[in-house]
PDB file of N, CA and C in Angstrom:
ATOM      1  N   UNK A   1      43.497 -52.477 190.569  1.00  0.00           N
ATOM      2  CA  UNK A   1      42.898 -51.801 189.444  1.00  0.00           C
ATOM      3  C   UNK A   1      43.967 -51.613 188.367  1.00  0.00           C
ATOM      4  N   UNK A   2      43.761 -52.167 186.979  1.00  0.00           N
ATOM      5  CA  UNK A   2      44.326 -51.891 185.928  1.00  0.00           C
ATOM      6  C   UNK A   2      44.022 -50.713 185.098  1.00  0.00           C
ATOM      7  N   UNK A   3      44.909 -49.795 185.219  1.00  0.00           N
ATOM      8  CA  UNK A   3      44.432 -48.767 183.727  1.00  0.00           C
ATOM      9  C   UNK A   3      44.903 -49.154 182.628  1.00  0.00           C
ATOM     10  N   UNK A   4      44.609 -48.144 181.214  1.00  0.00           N
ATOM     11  CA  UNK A   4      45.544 -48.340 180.123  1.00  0.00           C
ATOM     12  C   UNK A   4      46.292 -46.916 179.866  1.00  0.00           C
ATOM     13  N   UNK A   5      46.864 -47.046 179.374  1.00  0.00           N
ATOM     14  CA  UNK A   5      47.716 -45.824 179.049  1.00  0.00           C
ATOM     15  C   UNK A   5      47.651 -45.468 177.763  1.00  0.00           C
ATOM     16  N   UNK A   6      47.228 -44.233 177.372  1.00  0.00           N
ATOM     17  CA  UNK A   6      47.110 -43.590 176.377  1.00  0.00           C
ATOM     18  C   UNK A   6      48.214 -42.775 176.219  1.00  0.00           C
ATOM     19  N   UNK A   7      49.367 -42.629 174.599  1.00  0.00           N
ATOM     20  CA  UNK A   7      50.046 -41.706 174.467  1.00  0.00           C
ATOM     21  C   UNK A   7      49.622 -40.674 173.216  1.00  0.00           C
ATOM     22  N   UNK A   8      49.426 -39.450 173.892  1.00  0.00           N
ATOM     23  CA  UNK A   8      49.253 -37.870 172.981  1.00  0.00           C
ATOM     24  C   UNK A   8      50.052 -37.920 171.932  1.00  0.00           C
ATOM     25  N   UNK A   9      49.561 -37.624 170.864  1.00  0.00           N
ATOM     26  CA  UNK A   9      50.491 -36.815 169.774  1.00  0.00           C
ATOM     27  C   UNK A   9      52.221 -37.030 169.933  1.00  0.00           C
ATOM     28  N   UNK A  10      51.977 -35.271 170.768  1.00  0.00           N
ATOM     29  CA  UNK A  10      53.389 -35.080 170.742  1.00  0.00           C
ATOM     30  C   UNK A  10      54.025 -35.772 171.770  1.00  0.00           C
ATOM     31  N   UNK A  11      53.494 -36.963 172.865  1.00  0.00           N
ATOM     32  CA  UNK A  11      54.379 -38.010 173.598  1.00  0.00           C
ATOM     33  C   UNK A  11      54.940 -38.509 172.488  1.00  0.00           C
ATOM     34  N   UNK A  12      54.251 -39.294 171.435  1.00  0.00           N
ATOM     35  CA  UNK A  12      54.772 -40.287 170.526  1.00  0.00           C
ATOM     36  C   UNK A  12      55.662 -39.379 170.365  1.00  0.00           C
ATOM     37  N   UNK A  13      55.993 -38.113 169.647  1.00  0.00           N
ATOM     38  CA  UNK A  13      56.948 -37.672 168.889  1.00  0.00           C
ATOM     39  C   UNK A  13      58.044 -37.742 170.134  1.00  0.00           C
ATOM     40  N   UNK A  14      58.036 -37.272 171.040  1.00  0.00           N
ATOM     41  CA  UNK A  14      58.558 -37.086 172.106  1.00  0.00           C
ATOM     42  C   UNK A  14      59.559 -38.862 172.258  1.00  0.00           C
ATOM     43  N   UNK A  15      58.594 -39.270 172.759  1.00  0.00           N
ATOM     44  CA  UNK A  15      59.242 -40.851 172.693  1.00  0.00           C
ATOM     45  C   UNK A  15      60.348 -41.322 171.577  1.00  0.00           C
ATOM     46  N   UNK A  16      60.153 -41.204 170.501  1.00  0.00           N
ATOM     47  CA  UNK A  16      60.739 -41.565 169.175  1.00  0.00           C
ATOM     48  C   UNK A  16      61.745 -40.842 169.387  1.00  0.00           C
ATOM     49  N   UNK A  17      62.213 -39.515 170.280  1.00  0.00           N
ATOM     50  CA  UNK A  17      63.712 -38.886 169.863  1.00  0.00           C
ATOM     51  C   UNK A  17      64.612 -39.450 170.971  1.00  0.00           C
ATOM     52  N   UNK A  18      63.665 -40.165 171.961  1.00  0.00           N
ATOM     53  CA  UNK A  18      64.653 -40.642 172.936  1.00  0.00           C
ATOM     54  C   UNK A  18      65.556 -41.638 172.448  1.00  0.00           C
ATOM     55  N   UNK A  19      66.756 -42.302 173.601  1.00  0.00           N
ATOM     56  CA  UNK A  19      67.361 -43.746 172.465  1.00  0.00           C
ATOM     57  C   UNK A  19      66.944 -44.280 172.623  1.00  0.00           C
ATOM     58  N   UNK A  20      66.808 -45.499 172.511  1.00  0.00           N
ATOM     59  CA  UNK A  20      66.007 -46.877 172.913  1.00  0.00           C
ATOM     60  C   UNK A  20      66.035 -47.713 174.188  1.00  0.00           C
ATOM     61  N   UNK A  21      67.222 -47.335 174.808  1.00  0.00           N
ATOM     62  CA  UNK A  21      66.987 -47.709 176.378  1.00  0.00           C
ATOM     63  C   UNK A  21      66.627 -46.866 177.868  1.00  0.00           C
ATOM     64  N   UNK A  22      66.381 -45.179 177.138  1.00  0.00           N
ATOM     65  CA  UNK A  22      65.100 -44.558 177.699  1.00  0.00           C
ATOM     66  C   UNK A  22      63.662 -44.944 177.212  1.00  0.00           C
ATOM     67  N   UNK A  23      63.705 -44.825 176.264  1.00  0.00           N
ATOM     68  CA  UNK A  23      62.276 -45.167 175.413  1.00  0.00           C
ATOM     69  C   UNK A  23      61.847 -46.544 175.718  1.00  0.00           C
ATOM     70  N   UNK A  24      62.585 -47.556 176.695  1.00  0.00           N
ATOM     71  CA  UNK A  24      61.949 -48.217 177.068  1.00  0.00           C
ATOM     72  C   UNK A  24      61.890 -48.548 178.443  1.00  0.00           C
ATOM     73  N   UNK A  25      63.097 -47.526 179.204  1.00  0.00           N
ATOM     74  CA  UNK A  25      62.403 -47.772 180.515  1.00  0.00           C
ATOM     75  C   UNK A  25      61.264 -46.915 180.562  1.00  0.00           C
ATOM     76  N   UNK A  26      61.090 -45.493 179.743  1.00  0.00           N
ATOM     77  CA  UNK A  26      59.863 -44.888 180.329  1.00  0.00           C
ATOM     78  C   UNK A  26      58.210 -45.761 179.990  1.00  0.00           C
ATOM     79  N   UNK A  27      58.322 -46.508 178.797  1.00  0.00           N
ATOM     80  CA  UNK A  27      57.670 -47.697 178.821  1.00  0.00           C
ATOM     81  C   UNK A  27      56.932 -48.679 180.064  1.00  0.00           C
ATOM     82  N   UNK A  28      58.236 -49.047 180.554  1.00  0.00           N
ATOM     83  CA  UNK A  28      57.896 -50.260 181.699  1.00  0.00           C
ATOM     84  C   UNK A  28      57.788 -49.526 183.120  1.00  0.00           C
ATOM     85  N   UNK A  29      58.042 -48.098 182.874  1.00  0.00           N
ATOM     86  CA  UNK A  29      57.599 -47.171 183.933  1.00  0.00           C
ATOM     87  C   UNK A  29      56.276 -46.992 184.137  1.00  0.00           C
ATOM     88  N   UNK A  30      55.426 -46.728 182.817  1.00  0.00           N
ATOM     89  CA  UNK A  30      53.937 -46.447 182.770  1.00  0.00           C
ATOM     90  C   UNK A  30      53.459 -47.894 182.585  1.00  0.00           C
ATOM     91  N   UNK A  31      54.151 -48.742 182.057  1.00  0.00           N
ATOM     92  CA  UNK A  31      53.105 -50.068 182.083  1.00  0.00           C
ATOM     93  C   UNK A  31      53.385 -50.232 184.264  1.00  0.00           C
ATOM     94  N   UNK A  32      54.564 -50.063 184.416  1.00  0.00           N
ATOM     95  CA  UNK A  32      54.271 -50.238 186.311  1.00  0.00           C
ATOM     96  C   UNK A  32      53.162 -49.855 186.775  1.00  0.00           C
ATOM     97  N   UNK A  33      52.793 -48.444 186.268  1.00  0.00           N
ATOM     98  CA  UNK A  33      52.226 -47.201 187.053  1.00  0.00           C
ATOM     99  C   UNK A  33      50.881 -47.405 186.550  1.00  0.00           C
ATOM    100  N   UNK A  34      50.474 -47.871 185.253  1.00  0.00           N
ATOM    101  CA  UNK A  34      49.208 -48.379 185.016  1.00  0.00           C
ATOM    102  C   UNK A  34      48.557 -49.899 185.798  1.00  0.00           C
ATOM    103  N   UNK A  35      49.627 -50.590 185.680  1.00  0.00           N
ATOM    104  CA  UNK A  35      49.247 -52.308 186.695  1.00  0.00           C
ATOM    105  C   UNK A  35      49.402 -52.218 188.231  1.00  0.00           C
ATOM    106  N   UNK A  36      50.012 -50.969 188.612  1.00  0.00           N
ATOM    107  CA  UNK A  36      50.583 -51.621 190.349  1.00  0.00           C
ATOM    108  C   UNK A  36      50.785 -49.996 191.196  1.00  0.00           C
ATOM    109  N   UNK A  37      50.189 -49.127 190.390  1.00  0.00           N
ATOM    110  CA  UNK A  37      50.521 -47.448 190.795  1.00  0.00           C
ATOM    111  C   UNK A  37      51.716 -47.331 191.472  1.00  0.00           C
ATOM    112  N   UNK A  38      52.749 -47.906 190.918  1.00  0.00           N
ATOM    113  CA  UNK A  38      54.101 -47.389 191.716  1.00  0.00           C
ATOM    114  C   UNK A  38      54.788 -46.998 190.717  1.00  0.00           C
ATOM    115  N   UNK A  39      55.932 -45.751 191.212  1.00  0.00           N
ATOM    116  CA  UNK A  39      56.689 -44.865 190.498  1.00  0.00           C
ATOM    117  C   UNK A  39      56.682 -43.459 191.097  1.00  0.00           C
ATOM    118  N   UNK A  40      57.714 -42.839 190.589  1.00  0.00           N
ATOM    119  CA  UNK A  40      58.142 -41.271 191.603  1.00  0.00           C
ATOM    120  C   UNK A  40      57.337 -40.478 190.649  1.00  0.00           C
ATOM    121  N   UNK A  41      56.030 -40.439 191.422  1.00  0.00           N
ATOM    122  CA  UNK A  41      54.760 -39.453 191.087  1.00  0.00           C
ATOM    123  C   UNK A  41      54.601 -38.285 191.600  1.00  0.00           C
ATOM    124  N   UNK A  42      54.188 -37.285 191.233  1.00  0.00           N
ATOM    125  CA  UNK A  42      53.838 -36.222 191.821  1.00  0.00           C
ATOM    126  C   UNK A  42      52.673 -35.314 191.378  1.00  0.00           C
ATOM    127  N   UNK A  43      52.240 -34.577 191.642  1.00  0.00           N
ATOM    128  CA  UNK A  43      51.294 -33.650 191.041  1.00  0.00           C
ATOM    129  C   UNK A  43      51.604 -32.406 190.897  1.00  0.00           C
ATOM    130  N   UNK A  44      51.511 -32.003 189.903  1.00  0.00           N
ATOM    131  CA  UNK A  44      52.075 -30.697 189.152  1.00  0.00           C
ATOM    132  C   UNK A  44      51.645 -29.197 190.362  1.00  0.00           C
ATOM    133  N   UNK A  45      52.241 -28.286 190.466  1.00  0.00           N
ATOM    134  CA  UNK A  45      51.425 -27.149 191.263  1.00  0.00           C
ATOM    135  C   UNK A  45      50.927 -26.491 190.456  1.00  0.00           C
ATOM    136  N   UNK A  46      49.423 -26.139 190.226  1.00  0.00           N
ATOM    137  CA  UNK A  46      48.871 -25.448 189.272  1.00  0.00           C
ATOM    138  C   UNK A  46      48.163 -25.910 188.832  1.00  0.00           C
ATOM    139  N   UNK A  47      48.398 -27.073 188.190  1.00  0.00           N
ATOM    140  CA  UNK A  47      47.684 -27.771 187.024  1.00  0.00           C
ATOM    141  C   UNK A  47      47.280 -28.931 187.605  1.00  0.00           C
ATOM    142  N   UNK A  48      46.295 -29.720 186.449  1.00  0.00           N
ATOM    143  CA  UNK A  48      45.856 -31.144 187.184  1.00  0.00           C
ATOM    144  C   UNK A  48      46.571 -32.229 186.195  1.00  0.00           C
ATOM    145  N   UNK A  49      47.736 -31.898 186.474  1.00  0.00           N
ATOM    146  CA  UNK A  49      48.472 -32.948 185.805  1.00  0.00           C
ATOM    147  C   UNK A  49      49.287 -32.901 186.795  1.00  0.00           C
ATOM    148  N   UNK A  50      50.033 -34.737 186.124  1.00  0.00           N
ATOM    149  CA  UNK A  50      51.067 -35.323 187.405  1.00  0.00           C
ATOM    150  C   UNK A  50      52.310 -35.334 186.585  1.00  0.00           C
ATOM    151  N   UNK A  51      53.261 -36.290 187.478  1.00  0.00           N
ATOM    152  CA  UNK A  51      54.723 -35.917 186.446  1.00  0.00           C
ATOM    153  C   UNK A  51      54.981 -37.420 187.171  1.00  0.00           C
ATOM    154  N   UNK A  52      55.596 -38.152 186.132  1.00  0.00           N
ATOM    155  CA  UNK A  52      56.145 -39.500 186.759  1.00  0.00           C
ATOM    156  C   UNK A  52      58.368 -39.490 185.895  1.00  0.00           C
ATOM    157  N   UNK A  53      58.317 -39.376 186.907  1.00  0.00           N
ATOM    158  CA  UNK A  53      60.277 -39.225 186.774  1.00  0.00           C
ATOM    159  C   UNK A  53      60.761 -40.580 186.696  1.00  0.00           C
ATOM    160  N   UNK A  54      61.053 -40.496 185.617  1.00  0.00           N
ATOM    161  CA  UNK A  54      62.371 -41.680 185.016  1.00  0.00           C
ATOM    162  C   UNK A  54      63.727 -41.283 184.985  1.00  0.00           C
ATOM    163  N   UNK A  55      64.184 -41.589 185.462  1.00  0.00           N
ATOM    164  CA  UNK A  55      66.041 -41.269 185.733  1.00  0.00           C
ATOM    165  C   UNK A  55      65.641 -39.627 185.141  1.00  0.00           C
ATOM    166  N   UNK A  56      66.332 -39.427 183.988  1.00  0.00           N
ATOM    167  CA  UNK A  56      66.292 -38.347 183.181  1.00  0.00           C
ATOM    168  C   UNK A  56      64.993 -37.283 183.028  1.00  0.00           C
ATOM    169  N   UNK A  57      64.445 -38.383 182.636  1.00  0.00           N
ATOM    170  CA  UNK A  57      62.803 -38.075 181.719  1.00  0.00           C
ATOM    171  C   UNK A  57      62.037 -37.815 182.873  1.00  0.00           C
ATOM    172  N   UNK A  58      61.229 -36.981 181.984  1.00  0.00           N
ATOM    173  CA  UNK A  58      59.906 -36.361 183.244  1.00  0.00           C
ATOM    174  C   UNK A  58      58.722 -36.648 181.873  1.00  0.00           C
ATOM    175  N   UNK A  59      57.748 -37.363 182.655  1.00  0.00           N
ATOM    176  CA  UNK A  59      56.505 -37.613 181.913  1.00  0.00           C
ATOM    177  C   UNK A  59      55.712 -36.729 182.303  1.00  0.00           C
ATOM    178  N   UNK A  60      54.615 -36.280 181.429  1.00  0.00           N
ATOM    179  CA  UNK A  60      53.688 -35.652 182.237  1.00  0.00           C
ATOM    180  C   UNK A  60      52.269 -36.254 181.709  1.00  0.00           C
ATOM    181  N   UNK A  61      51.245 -36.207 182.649  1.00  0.00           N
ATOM    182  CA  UNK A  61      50.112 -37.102 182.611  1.00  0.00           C
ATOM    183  C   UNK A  61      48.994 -36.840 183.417  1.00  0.00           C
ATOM    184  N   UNK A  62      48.015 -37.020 182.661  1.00  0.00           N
ATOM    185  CA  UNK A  62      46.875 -36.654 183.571  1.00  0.00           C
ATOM    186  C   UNK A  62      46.305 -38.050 183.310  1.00  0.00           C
ATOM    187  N   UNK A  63      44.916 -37.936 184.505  1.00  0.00           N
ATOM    188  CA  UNK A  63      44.454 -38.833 184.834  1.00  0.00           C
ATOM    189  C   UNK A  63      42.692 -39.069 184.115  1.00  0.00           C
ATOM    190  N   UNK A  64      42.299 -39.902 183.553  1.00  0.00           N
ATOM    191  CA  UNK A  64      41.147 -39.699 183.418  1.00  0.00           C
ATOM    192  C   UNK A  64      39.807 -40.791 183.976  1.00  0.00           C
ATOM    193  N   UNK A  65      39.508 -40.614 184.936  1.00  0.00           N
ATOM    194  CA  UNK A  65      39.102 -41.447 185.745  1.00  0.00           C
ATOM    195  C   UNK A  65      37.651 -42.303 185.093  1.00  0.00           C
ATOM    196  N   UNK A  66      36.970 -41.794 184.403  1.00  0.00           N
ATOM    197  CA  UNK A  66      35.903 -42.342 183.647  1.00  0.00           C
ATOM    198  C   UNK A  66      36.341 -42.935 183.035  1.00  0.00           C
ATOM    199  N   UNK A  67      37.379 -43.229 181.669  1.00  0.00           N
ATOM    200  CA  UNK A  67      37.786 -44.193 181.469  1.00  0.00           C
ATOM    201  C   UNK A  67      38.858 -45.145 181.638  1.00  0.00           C
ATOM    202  N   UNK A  68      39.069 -44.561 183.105  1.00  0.00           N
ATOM    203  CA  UNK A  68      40.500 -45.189 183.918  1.00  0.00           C
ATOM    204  C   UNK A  68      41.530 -45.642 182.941  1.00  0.00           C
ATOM    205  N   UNK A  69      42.359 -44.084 182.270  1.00  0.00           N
ATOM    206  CA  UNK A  69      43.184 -44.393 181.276  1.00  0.00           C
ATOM    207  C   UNK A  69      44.222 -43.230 181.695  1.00  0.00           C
ATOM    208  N   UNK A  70      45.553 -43.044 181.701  1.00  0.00           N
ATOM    209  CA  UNK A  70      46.579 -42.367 181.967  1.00  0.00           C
ATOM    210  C   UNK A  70      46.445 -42.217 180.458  1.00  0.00           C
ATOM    211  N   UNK A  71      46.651 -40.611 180.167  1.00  0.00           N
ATOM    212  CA  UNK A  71      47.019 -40.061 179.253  1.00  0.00           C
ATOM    213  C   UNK A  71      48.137 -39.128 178.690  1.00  0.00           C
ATOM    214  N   UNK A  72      49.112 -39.515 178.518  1.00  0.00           N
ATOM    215  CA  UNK A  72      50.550 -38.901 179.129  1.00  0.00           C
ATOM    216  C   UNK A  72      50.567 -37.666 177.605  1.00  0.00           C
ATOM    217  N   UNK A  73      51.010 -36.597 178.527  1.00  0.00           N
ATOM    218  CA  UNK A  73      50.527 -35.428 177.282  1.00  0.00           C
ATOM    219  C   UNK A  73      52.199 -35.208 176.774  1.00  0.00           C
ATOM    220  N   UNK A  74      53.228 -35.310 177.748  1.00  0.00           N
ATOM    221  CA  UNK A  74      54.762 -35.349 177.182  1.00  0.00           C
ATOM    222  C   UNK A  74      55.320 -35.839 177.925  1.00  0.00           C
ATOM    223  N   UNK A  75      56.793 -36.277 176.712  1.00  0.00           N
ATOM    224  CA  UNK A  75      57.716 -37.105 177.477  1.00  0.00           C
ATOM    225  C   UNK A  75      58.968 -36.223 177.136  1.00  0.00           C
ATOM    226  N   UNK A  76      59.651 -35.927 178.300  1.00  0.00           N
ATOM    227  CA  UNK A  76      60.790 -34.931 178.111  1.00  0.00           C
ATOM    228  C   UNK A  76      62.161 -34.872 178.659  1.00  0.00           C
ATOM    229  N   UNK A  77      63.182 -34.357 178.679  1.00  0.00           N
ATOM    230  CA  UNK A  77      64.024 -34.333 179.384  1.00  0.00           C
ATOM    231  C   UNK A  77      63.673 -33.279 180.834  1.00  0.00           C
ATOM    232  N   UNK A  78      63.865 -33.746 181.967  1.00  0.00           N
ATOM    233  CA  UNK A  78      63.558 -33.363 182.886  1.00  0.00           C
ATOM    234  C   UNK A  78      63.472 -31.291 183.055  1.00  0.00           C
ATOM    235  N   UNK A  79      64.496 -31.055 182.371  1.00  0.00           N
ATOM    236  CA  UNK A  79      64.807 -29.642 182.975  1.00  0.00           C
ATOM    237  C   UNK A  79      63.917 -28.932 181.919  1.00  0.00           C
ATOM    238  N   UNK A  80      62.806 -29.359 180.497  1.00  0.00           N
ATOM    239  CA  UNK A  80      62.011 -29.103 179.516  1.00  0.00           C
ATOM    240  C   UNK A  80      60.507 -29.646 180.079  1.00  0.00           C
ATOM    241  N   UNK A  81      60.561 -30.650 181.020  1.00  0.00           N
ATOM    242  CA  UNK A  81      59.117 -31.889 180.986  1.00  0.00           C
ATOM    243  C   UNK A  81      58.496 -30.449 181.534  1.00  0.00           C
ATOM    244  N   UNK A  82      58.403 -29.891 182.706  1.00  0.00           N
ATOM    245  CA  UNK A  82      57.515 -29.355 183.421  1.00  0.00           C
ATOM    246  C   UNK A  82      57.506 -27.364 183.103  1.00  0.00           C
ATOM    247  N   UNK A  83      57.841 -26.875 182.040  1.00  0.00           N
ATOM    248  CA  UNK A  83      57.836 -25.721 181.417  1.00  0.00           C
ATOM    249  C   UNK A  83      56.332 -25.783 180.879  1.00  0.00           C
ATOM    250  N   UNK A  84      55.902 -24.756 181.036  1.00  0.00           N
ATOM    251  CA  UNK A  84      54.307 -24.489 180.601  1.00  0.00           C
ATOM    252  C   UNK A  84      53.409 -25.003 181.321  1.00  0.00           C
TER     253      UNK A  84
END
């Protein structure tokens, strides 16, 4: 099963402050995790969002199964991704 990946608002902004060789592994992280569901996933406690960890970066993302699309709500530095 293929999803697509949708990025929020403030991912884009989020994305754009990284440098360019985070900003593109977290890229080929979610294109993985959309084509082949592999990557260091987890599910948030609390919430129904997940967190997919890139070296540094902590994504966060929910799932939307009706239109089988990952919608990643931020992209952050790890010790900021999972606050709120």
């Amino acid at each position: 099963m293929s999803w697509s990946v949708e990025l929020s608002r403030p991912a884009r902004q989020d994305l754009a402050r990284l440098d360019r060789t985070n900003a593109r592994r977290v890229l080929d992280a979610l294109d993985r995790l959309a084509s082949t569901d592999e990557g260091d996933v987890r599910c948030l406690q609390g919430a129904y969002e997940w967190r997919l960890r890139v070296g540094d970066v902590g994504v966060r993302f929910r799932f939307d199964y009706g239109a089988e699309t990952i919608v990643v709500r931020r992209i952050l530095p790890r010790g900021r991704a999972y606050r709120d």
